[in-house]
N, C-alpha and C. Protein backbone atom coordinates (compact mmCIF):
# COMPACT_ATOMS: atom_id res chain seq x y z
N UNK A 1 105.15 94.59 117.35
CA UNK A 1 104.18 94.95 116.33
C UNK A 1 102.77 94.65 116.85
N UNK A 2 101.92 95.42 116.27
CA UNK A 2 100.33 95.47 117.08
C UNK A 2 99.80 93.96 116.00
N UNK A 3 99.20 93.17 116.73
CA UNK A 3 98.51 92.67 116.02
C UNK A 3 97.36 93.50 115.24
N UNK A 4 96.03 93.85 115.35
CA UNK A 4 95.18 94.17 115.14
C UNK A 4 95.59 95.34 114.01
N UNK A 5 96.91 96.15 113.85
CA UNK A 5 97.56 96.64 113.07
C UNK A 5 97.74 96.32 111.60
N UNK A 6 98.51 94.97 111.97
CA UNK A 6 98.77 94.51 110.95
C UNK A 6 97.86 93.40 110.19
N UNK A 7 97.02 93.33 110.92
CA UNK A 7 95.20 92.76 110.51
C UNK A 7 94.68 93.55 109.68
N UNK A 8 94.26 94.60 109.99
CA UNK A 8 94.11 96.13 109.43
C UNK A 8 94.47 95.99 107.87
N UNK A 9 95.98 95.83 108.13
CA UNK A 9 96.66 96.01 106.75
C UNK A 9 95.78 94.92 105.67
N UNK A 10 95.79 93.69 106.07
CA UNK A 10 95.03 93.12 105.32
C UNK A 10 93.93 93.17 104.72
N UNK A 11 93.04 93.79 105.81
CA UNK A 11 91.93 93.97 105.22
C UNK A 11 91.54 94.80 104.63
N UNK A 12 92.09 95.99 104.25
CA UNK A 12 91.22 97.18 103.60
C UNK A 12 92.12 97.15 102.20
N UNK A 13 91.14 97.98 101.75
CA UNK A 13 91.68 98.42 100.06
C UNK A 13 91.02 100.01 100.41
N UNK A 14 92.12 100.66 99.24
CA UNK A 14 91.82 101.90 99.39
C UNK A 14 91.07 102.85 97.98
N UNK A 15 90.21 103.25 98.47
CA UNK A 15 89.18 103.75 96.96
C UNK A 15 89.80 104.96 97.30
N UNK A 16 90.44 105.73 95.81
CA UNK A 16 91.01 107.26 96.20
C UNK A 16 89.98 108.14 95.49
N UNK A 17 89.79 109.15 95.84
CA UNK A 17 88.95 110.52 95.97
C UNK A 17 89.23 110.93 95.06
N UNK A 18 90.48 111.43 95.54
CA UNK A 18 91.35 113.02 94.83
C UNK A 18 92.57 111.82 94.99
N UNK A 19 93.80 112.81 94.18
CA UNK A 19 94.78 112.36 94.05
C UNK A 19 95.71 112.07 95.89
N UNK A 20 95.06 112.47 96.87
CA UNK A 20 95.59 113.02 98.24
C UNK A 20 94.97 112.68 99.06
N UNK A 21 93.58 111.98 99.08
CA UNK A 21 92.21 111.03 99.65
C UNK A 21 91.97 110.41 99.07
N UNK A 22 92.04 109.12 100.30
CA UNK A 22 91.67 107.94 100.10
C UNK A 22 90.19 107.90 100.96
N UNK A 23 89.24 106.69 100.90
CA UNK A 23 88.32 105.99 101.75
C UNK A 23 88.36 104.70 101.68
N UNK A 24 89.16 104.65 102.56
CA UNK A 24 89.24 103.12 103.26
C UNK A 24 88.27 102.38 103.17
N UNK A 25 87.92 101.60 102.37
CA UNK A 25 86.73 100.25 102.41
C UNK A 25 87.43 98.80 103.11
N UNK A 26 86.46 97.83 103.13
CA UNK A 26 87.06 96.40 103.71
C UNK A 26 87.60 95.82 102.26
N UNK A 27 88.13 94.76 102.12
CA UNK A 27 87.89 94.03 101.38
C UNK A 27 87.09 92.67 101.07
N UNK A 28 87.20 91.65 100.52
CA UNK A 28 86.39 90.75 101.19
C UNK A 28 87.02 89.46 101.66
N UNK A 29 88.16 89.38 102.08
CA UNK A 29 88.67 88.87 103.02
C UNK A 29 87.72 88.84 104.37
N UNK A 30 87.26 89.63 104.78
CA UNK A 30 87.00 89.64 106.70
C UNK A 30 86.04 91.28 107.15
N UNK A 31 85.25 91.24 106.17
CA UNK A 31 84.41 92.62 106.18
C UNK A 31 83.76 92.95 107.68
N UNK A 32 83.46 92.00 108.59
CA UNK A 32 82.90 91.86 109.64
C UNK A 32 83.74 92.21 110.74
N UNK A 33 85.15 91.66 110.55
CA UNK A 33 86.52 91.79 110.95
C UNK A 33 86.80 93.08 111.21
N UNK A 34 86.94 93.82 109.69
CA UNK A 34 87.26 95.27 109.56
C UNK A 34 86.13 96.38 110.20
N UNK A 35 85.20 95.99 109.98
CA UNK A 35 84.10 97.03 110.94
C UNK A 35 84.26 96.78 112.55
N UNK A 36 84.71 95.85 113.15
CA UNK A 36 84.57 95.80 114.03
C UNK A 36 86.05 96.39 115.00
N UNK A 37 87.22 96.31 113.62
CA UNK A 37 88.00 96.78 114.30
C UNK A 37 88.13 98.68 114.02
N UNK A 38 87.54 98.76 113.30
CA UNK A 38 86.85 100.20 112.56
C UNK A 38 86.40 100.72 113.75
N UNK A 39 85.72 100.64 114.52
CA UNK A 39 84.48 101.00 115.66
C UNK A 39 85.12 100.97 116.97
N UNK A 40 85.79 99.74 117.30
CA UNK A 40 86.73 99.21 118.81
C UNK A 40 87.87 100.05 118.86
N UNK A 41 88.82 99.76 117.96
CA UNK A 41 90.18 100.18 117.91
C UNK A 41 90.63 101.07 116.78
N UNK A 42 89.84 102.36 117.36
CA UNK A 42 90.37 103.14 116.30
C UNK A 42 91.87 104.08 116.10
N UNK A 43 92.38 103.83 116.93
CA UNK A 43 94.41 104.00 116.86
C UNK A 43 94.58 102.66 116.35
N UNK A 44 94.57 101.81 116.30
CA UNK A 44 95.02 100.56 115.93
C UNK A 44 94.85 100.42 114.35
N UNK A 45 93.59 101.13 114.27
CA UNK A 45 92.49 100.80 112.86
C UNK A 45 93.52 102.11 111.95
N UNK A 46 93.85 103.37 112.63
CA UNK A 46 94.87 104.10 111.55
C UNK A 46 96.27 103.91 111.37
N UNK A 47 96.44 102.73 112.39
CA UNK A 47 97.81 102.76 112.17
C UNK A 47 98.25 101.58 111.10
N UNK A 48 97.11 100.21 110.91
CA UNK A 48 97.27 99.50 110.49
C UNK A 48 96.73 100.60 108.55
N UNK A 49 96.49 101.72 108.41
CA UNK A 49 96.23 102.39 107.42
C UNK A 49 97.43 102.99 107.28
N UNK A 50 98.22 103.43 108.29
CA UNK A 50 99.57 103.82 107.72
C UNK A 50 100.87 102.56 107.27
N UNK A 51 100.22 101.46 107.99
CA UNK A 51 100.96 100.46 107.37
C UNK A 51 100.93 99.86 106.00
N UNK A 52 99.45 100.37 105.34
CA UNK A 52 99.10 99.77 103.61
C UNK A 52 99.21 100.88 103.39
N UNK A 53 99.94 102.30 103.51
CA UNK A 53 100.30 103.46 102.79
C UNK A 53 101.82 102.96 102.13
N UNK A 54 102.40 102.58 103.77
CA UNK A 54 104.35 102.56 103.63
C UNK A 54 104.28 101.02 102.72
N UNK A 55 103.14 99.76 102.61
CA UNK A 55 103.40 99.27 101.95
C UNK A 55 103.07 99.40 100.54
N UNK A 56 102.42 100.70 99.68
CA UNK A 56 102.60 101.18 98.70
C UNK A 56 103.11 102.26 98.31
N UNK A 57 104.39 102.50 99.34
CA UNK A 57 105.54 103.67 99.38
C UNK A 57 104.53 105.18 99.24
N UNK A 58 103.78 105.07 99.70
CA UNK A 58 102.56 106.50 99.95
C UNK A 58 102.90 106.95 101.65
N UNK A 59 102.75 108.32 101.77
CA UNK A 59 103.20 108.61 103.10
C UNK A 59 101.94 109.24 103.72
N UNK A 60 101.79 108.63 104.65
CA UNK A 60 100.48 109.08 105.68
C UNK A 60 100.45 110.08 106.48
N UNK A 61 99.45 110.86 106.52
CA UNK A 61 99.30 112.53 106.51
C UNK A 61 98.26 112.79 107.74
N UNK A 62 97.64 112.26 107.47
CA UNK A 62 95.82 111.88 108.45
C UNK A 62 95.10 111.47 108.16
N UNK A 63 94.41 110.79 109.14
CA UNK A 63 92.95 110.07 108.75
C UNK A 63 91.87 110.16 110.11
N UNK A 64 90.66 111.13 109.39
CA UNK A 64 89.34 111.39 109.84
C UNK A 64 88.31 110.17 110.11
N UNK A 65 88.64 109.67 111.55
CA UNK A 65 88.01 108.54 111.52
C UNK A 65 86.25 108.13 111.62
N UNK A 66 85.63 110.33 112.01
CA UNK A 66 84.41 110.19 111.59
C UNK A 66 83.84 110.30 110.04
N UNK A 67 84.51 110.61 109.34
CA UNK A 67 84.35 110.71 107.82
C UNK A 67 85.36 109.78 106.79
N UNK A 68 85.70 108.99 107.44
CA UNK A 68 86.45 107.73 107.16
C UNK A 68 87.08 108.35 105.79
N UNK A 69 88.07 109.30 106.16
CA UNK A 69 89.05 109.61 105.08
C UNK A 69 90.13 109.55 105.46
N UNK A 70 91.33 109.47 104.50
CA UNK A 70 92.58 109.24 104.98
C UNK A 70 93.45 109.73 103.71
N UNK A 71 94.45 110.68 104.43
CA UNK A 71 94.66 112.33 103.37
C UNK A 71 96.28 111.87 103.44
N UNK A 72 97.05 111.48 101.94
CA UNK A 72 98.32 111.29 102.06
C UNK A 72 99.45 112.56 101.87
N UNK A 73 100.20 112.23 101.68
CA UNK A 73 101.54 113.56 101.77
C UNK A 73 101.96 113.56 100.01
């Protein structure tokens, strides 16, 4: 398992759009944390987003990491 993955998971909360988009914000756990892994590791940074999808049984579709959206199934 990736660390920085499952870091990820922790830190974000997801503000939804539409019923099918989300935008990933930090929470305030580690806001400094999450931007930095936002910017560095961005495979790491969507995968730890498909990991707080499957942990609210939501299925992950894509995520636009210049328009920081993330589009479920």
């Amino acid at each position: 398992m990736n660390l920085i993955s499952s870091h990820v998971q922790e830190l974000v909360q997801l503000i939804s759009l539409t019923p099918t988009t989300y935008h990933p914000q930090p929470n305030d756990v580690d806001p400094e944390k999450y931007w930095r892994y936002f910017s560095k590791f961005p495979n790491e940074f969507a995968s730890g987003l498909a990991l707080k999808l499957k942990e609210q049984q939501q299925e992950f579709l894509s995520y636009d990491h210049l328009q920081n959206k993330l589009t479920i199934k």
